[in-house]
C-alpha atoms as a PDB file:
ATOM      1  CA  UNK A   1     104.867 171.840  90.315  1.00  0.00           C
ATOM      2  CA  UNK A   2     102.113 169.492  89.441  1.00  0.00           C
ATOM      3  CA  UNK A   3     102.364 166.214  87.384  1.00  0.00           C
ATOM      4  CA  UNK A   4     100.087 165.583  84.733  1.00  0.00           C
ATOM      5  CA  UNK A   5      99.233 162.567  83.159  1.00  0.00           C
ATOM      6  CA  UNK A   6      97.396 161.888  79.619  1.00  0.00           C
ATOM      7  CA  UNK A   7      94.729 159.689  80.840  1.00  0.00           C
ATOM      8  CA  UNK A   8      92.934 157.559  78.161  1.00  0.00           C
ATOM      9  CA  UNK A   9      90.878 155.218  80.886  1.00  0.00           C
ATOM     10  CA  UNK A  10      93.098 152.324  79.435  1.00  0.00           C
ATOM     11  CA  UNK A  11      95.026 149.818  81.174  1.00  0.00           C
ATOM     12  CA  UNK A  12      98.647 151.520  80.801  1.00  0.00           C
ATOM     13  CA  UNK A  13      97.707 155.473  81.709  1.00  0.00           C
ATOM     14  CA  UNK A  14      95.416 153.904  84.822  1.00  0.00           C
ATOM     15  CA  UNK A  15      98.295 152.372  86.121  1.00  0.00           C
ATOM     16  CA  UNK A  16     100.701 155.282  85.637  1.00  0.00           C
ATOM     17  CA  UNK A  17      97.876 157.255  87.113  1.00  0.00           C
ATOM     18  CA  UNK A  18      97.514 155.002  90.542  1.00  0.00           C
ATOM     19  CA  UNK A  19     101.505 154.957  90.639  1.00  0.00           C
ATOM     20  CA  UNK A  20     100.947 159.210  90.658  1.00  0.00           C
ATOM     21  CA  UNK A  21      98.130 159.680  92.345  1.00  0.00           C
ATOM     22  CA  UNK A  22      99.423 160.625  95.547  1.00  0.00           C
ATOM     23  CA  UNK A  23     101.944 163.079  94.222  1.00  0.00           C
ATOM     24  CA  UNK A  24      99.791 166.440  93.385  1.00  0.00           C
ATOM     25  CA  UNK A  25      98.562 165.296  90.302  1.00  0.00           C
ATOM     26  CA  UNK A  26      96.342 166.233  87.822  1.00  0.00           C
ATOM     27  CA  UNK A  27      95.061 164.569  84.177  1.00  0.00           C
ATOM     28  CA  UNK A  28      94.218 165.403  81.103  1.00  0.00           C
ATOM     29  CA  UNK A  29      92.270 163.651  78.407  1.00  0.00           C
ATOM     30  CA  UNK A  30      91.966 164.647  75.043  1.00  0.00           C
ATOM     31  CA  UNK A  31      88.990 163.777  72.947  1.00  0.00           C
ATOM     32  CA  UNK A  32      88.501 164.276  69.076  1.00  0.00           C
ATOM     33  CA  UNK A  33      85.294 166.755  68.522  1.00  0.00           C
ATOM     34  CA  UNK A  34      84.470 164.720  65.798  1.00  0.00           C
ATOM     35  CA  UNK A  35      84.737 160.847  66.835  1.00  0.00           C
ATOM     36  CA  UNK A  36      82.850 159.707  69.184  1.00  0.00           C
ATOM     37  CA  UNK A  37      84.188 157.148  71.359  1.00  0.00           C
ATOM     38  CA  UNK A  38      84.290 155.454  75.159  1.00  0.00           C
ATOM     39  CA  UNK A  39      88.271 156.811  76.333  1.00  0.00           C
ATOM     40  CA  UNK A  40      86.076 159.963  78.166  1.00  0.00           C
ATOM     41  CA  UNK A  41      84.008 158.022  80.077  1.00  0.00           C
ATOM     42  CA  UNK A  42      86.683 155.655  81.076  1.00  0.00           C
ATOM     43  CA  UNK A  43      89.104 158.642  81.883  1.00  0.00           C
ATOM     44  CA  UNK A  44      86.514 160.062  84.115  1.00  0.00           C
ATOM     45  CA  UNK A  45      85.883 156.761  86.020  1.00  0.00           C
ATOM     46  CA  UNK A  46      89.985 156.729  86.573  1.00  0.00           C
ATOM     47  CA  UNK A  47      90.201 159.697  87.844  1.00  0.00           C
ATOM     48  CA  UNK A  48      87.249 159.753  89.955  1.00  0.00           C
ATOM     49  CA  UNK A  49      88.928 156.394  91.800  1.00  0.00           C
ATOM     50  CA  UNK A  50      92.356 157.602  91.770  1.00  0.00           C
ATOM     51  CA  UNK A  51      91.031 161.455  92.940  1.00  0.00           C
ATOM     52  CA  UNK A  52      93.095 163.144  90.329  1.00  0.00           C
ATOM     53  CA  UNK A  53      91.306 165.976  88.713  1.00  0.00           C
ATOM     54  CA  UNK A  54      90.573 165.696  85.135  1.00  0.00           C
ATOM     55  CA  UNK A  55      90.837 167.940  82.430  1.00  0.00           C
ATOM     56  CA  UNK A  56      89.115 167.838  79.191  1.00  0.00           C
ATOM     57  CA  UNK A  57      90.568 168.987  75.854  1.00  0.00           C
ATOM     58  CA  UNK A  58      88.388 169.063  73.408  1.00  0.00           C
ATOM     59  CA  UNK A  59      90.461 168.816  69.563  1.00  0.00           C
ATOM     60  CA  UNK A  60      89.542 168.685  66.204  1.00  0.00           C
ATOM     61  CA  UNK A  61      90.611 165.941  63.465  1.00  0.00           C
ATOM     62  CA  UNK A  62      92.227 168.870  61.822  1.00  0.00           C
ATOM     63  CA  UNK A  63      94.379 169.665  64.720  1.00  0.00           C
ATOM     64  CA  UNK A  64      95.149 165.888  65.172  1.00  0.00           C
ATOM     65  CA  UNK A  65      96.480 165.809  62.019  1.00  0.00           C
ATOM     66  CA  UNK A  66      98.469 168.799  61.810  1.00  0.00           C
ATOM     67  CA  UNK A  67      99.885 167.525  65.478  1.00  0.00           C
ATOM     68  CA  UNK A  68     101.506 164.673  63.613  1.00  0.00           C
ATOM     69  CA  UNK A  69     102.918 166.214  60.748  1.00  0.00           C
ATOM     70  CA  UNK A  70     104.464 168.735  62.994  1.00  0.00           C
ATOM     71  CA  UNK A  71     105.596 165.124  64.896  1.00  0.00           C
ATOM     72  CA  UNK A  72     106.849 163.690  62.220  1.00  0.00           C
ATOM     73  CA  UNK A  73     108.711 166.910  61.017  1.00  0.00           C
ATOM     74  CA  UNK A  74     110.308 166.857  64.329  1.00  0.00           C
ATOM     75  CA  UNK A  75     111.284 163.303  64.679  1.00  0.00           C
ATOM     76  CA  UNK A  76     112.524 163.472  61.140  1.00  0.00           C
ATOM     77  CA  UNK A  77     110.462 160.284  60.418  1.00  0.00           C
ATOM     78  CA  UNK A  78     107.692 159.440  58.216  1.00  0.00           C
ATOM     79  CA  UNK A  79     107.110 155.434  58.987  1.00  0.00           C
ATOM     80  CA  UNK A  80     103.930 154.797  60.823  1.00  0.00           C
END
């Protein structure tokens, strides 16, 4: 069974990801359809040095928000 990783391209996933990388990995960013920003590019770079495939999963700001009120449902816990 693969491991996969949420890669942002940020300090703490890229480390995860180098600790990983040589156990039949994969990673997955996820990117808002509406914001633009830099965590795809930086993903990409990651997982181009590591050699961990990336996948791309592409949300929108609607779904991000319905994610965490399902979350916070869950967690029975409304303090952010």
């Amino acid at each position: 069974m693969k491991k996969i990783i949420s890669l942002s391209g940020g300090l703490d996933s890229s480390i995860i990801g180098h600790f990983i990388k040589n156990r039949n990995s994969n990673s997955l960013v996820i990117i808002t359809e509406d914001f633009l920003g830099v965590d795809l590019t930086y993903a990409q770079v990651i997982s181009k040095h590591l050699n961990i495939p990336l996948e791309i999963c592409y949300v929108s700001i609607e779904q991000i928000l319905d994610g965490i009120k399902n979350t916070i449902k869950i967690l029975k816990n409304h303090q952010i």
